[in-house]
Protein backbone atom coordinates (compact mmCIF):
# COMPACT_ATOMS: atom_id res chain seq x y z
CA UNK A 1 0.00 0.00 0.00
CA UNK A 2 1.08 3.77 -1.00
CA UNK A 3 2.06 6.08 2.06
CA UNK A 4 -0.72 8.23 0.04
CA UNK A 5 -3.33 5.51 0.79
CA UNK A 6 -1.92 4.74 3.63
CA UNK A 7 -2.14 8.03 5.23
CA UNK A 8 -5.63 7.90 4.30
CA UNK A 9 -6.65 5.28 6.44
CA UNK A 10 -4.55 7.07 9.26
CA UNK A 11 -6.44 10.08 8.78
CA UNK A 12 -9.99 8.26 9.02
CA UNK A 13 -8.99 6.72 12.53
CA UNK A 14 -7.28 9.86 13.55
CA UNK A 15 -10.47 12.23 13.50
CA UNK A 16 -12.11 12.64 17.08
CA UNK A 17 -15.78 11.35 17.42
CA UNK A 18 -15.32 9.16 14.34
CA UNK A 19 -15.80 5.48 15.67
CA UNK A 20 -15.70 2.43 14.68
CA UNK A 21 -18.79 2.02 13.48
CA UNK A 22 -19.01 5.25 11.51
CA UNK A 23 -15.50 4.59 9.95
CA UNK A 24 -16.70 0.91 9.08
CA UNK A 25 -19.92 2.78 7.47
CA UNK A 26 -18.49 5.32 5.48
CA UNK A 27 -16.23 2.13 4.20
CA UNK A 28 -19.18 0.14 2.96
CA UNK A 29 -20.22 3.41 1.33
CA UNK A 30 -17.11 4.52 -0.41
CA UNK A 31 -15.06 1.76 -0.53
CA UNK A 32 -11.51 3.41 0.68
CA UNK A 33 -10.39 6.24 2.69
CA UNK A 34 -9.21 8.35 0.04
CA UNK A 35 -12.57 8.03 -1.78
CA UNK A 36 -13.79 9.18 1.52
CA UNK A 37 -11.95 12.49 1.66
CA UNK A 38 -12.30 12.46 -1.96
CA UNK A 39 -15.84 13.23 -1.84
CA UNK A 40 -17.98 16.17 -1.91
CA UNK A 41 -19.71 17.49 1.47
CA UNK A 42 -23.44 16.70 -0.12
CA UNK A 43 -22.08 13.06 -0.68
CA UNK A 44 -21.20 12.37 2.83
CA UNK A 45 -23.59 13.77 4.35
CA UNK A 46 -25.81 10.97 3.13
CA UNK A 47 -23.83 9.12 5.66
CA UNK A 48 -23.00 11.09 8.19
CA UNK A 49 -24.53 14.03 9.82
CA UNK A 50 -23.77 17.77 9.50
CA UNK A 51 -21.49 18.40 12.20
CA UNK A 52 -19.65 14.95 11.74
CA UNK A 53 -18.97 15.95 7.79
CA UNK A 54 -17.14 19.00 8.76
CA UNK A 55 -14.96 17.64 11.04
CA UNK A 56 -14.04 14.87 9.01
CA UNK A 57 -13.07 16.96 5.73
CA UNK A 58 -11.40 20.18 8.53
CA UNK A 59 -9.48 18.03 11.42
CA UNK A 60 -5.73 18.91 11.00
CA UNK A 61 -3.70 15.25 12.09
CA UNK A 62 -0.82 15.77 9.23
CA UNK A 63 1.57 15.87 12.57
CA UNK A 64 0.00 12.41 13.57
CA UNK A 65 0.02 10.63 10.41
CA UNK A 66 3.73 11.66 9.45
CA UNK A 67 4.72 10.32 13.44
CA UNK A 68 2.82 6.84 12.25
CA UNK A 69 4.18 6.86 8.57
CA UNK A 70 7.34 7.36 10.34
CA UNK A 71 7.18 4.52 13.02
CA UNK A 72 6.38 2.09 10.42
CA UNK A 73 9.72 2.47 8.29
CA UNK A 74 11.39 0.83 11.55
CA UNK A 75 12.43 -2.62 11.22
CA UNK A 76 9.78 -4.75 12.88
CA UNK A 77 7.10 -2.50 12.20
CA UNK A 78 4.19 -2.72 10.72
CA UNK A 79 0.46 -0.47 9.93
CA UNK A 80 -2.39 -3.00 9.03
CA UNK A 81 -5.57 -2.22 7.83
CA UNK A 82 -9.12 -4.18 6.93
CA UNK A 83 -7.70 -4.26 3.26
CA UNK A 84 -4.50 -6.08 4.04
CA UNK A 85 -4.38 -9.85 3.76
CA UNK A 86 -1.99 -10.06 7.12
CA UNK A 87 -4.99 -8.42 9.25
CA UNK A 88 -6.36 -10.82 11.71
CA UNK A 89 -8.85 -12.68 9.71
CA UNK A 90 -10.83 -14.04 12.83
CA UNK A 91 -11.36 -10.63 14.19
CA UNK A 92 -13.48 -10.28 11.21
CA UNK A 93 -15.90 -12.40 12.47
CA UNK A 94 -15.75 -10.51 15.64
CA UNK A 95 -18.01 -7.41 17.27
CA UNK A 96 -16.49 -3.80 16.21
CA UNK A 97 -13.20 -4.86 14.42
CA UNK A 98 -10.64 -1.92 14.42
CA UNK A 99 -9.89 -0.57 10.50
CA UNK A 100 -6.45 -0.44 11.79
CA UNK A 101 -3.85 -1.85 13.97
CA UNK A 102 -0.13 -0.97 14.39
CA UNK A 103 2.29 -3.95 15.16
CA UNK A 104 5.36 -4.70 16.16
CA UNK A 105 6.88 -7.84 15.56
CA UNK A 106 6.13 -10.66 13.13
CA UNK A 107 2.49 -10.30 11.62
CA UNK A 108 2.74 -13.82 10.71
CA UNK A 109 1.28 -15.19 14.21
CA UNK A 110 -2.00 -12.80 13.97
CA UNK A 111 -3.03 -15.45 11.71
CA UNK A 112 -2.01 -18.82 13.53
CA UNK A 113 -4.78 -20.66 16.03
CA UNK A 114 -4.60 -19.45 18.99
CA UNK A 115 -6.04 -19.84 22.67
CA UNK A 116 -6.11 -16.55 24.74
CA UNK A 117 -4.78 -16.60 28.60
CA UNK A 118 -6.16 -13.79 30.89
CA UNK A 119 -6.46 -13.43 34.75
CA UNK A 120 -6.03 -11.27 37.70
CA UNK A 121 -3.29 -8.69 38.04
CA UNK A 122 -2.99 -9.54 41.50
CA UNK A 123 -2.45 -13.12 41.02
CA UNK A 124 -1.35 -15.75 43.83
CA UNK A 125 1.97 -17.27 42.77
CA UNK A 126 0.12 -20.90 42.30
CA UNK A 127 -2.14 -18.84 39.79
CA UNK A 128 0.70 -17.45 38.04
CA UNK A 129 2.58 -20.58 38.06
CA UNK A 130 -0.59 -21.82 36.48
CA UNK A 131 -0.73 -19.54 33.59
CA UNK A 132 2.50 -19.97 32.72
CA UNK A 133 2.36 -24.22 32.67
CA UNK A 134 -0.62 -24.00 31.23
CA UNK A 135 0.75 -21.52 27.94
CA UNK A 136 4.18 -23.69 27.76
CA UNK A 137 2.26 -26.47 27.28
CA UNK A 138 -0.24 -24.92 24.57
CA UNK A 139 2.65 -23.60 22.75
CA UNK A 140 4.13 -26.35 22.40
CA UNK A 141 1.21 -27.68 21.41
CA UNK A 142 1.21 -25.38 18.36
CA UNK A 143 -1.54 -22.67 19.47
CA UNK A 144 -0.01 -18.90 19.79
CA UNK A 145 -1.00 -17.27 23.31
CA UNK A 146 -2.42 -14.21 23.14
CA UNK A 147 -2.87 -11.97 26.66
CA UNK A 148 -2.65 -8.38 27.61
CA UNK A 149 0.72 -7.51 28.75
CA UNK A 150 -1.05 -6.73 32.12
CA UNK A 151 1.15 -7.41 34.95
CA UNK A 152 -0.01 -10.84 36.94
CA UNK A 153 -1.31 -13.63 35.03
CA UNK A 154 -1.17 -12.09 31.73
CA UNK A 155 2.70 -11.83 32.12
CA UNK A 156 2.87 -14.88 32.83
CA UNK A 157 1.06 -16.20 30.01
CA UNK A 158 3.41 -14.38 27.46
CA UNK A 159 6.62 -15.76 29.44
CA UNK A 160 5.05 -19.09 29.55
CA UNK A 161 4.34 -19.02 25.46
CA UNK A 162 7.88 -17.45 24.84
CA UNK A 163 9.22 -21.00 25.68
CA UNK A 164 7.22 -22.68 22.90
CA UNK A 165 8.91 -19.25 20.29
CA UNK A 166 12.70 -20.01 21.58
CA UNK A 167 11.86 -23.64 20.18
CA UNK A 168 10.26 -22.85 16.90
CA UNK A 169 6.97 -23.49 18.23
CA UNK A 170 3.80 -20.92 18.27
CA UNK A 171 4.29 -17.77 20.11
CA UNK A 172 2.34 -15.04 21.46
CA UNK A 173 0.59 -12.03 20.80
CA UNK A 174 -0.06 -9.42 23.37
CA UNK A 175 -2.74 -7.15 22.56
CA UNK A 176 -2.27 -3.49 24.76
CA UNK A 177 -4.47 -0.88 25.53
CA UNK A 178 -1.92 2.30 25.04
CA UNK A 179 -0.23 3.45 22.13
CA UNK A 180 2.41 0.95 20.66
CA UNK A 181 5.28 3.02 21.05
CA UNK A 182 3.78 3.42 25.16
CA UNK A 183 4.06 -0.06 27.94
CA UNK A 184 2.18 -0.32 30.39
CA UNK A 185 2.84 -1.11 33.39
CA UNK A 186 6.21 -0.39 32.85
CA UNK A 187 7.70 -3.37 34.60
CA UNK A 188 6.49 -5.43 31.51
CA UNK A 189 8.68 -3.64 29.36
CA UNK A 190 11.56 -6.14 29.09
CA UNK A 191 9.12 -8.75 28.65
CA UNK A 192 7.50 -6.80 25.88
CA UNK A 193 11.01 -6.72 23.89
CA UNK A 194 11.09 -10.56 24.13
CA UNK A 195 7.55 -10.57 22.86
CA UNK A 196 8.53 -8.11 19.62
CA UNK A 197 11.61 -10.25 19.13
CA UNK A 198 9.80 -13.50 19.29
CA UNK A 199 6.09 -12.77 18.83
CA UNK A 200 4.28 -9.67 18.42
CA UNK A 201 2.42 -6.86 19.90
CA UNK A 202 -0.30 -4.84 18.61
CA UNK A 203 -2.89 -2.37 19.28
CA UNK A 204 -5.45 0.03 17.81
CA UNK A 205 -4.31 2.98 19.56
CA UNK A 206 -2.48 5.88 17.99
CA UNK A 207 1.07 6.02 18.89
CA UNK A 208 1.55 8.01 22.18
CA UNK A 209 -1.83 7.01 23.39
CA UNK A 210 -1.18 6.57 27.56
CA UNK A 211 -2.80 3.93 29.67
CA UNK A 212 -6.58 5.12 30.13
CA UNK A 213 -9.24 2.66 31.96
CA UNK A 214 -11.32 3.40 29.37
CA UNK A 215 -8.66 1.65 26.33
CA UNK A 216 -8.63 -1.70 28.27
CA UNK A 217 -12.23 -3.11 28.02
CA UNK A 218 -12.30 -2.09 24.45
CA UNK A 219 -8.21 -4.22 24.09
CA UNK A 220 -10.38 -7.27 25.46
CA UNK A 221 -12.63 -7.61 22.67
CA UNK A 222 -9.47 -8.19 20.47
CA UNK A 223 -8.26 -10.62 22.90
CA UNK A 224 -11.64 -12.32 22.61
CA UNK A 225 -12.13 -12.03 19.01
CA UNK A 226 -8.60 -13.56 17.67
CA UNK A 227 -8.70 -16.92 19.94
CA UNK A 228 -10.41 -19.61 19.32
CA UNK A 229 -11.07 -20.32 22.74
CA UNK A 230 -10.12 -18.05 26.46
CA UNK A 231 -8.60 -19.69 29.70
CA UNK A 232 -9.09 -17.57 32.39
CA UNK A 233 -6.81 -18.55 35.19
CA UNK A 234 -7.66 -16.41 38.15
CA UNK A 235 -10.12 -13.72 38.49
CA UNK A 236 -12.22 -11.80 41.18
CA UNK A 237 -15.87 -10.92 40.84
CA UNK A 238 -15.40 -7.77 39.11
CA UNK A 239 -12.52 -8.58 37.46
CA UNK A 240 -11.77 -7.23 33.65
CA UNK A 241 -10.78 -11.07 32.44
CA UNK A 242 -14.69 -11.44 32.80
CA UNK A 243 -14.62 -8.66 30.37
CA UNK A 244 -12.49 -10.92 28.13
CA UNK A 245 -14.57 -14.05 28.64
CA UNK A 246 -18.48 -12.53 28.03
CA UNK A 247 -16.59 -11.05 24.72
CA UNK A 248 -15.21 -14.53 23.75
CA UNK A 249 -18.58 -16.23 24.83
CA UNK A 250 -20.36 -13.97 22.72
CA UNK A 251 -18.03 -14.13 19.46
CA UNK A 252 -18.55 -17.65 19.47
CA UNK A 253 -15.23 -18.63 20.93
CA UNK A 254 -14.87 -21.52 23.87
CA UNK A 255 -14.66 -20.34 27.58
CA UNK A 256 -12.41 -21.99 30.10
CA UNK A 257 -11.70 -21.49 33.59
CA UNK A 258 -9.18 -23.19 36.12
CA UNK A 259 -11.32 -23.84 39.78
CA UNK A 260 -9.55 -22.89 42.88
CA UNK A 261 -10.52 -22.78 46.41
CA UNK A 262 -13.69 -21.55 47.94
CA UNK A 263 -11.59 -19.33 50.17
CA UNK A 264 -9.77 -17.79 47.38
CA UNK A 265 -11.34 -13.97 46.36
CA UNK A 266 -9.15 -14.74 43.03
CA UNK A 267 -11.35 -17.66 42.62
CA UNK A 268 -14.43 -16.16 42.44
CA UNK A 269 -14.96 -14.83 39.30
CA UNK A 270 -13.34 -18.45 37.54
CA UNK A 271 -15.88 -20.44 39.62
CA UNK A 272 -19.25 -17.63 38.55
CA UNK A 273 -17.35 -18.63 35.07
CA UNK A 274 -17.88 -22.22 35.87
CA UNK A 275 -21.37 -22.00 36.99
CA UNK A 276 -22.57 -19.92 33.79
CA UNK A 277 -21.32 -22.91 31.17
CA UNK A 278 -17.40 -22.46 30.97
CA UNK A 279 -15.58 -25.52 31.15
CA UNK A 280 -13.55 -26.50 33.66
CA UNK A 281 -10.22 -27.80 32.97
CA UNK A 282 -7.09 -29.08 35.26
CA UNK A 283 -4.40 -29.94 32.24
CA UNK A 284 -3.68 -28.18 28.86
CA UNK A 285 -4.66 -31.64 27.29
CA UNK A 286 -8.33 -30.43 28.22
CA UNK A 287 -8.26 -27.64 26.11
CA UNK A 288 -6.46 -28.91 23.41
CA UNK A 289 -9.34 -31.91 23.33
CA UNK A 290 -12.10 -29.25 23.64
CA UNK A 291 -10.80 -27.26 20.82
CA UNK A 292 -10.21 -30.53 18.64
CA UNK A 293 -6.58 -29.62 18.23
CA UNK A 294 -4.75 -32.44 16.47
CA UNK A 295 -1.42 -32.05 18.30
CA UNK A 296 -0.83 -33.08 21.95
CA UNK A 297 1.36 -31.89 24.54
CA UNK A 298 4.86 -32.98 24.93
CA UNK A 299 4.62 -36.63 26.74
CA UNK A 300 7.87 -35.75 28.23
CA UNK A 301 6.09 -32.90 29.93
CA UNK A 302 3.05 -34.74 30.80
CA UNK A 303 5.22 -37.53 32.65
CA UNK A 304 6.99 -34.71 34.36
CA UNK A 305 3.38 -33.60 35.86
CA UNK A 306 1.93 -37.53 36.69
CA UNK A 307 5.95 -37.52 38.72
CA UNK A 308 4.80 -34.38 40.58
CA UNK A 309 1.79 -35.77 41.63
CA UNK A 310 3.57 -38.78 43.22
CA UNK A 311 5.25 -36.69 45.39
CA UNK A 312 4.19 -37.12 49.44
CA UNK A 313 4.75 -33.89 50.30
CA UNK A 314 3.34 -32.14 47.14
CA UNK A 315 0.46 -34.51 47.65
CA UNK A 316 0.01 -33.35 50.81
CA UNK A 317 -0.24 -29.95 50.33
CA UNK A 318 -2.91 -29.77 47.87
CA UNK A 319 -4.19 -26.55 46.60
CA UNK A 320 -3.92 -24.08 49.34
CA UNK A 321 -1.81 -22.68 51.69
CA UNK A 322 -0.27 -24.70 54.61
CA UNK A 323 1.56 -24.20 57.89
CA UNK A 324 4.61 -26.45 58.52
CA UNK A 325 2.53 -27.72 61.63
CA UNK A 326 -0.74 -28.57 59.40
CA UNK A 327 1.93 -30.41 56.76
CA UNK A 328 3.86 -32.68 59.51
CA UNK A 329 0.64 -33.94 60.90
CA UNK A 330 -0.46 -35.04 57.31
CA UNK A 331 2.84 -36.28 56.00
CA UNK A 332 3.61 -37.85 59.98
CA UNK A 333 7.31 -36.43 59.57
CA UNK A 334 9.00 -34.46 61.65
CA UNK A 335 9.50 -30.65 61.59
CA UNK A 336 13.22 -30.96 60.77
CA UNK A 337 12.92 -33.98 58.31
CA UNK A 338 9.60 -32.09 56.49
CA UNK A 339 12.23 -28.71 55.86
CA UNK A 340 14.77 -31.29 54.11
CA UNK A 341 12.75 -32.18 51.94
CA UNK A 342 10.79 -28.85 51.42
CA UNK A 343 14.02 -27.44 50.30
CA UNK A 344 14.95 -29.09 47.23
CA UNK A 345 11.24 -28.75 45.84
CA UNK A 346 11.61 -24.93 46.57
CA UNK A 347 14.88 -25.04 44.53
CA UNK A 348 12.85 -26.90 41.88
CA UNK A 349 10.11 -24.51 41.62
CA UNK A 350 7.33 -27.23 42.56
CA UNK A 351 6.35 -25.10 46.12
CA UNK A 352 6.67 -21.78 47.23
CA UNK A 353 7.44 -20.68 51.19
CA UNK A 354 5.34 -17.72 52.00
CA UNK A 355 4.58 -14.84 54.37
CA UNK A 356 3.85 -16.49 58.01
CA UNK A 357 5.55 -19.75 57.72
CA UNK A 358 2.96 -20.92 54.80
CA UNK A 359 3.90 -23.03 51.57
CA UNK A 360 1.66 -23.20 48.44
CA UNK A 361 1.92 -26.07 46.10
CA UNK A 362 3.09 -23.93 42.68
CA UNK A 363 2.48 -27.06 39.99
């Protein structure tokens, strides 16, 4: 595409008060952006009212579409729009798709199957532990994770998928709600070169757009819209990834949700999940099944999992937290014998000492 035509479609998504749903309107009527500035007054206001016609053809953004013209000659980046082949083709099929997205990374993966991962921002560790196990596994399974970049079990997620990228699997997409060229929050932002280096990350938002609550419901739709199915792996009752899941539900997609315990407030909103007709899953091989994915997960890692559960002390443990006290009465060893062999299975990663004497089970 020109940088003429190009700057056109810029332009149309660049003009306050023109939405989605007008831009996608004046498209079916004129065909292009620059048949849309193209045209006389009288024409458009067939489609558009008065006030809206004026500030379409008088709205001065010549210093935002040369910054975005500009930001796309760098290597790795990329302006999409409805007319090019690499958009999304699933968010098609999806509520309010954007006319345009800016990318970074390789468009390739907007195109692959792929499962979305959302959650909590406050996640426990087991939940982030979760996400992570849970995207490794789907990666390697071939299916490219896409999340928001948010910090908690969205993070998680991508670092989980990036795995499944170093090895030539699928990778990830992360889907933000600021401009491109803005991260948020901005401990993500190493994690967010990883993802441009090995997946990609896009968003609808002109370039210097900052992090307003407003942006992040609509990213979610996106999220929803390019997955064939959602996990949501922790979530409280009011929690966005709820958001994410209604969206998915609603575009057709599959709904998942990992249960926890009652006592958990990050449970909540995964168990209402449950309750309402998402499936419940405990192993990536559930998802895979559900979606009728052909490939399975690495055997290797599934005998790694039925070792874990082996395990006395991991057995012992279960879900939730548990006092060293609560663990030697279950397990019948002794305080000093029960740290020994704690220790090594904190050094492995499998549990997780916390705040108050406490240990949590982390896979």
């Amino acid at each position: 595409m020109s940088n003429t035509a190009l700057a056109a479609w810029l332009r149309l998504t660049l003009i306050p008060g023109i939405g989605g749903e007008t831009q996608r309107q004046l498209l079916k009527v004129f065909s292009d952006p620059e048949a849309i500035f193209a045209a006389t007054p009288s024409a458009l206001r067939g489609a558009l009212g008065g006030g809206m016609v004026e500030r379409l053809l008088t709205h001065d953004c010549a210093k935002e579409i040369d910054a975005a013209l500009d930001w796309a000659t760098q290597a790795g980046n990329h302006l999409l729009t409805l007319a090019d082949t690499e958009y999304p083709q699933a968010l098609l099929t999806a509520a309010d798709p954007p006319i345009l997205l800016y990318v970074k990374g390789e468009v390739a993966w907007l195109n692959r199957p792929a499962c979305a991962i959302v959650g909590s921002r406050n996640a426990t560790k087991q939940g982030e532990a979760n996400a992570e196990a849970f995207a490794s596994a789907l990666s390697s399974a071939g299916l490219t994770i896409i999340s928001g970049l948010a910090a908690g079990i969205d993070a998680a997620a991508h670092r989980g998928s990036l795995g499944g990228a170093l090895a030539g699997k699928a990778s990830t997409v992360a889907v933000i709600g600021t401009g491109i060229d803005r991260i948020y929050p901005a401990r993500n932002e190493g994690l967010a070169r990883e993802i441009a280096a090995h997946g990609t990350i896009i968003s609808e938002f002109p370039l210097g757009t900052p992090p307003l609550a407003a942006n992040f419901p609509r990213r979610n739709r996106l999220i929803a819209g390019m997955a064939r199915g959602c996990l949501v792996v922790e979530a409280a009752k009011q929690s966005g990834s709820l958001i994410t899941a209604r969206l998915a539900a609603e575009a057709g997609r599959e709904v998942f949700a990992i249960p926890g315990s009652i006592h958990s407030p990050q449970s909540k909103g995964c168990h209402a999940l449950i309750k309402q007709g998402a499936k419940l899953v405990e192993s990536a091989q559930d998802i895979l099944e559900e979606l009728r994915w052909e490939h399975v997960v690495n055997p290797a890692a599934i005998a790694s999992v039925r070792e874990a559960e082996t395990d006395p002390i991991l057995i012992a443990l279960g879900g939730d937290p548990c006092d060293l006290d609560t663990l030697a009465q279950r397990t019948g060893l002794a305080a000093d014998g029960l740290l020994a062999q704690l220790l090594p299975l904190e050094l492995d990663g499998r549990v997780a000492q916390l705040p108050g004497g406490r240990y949590q089970r982390l896979n």
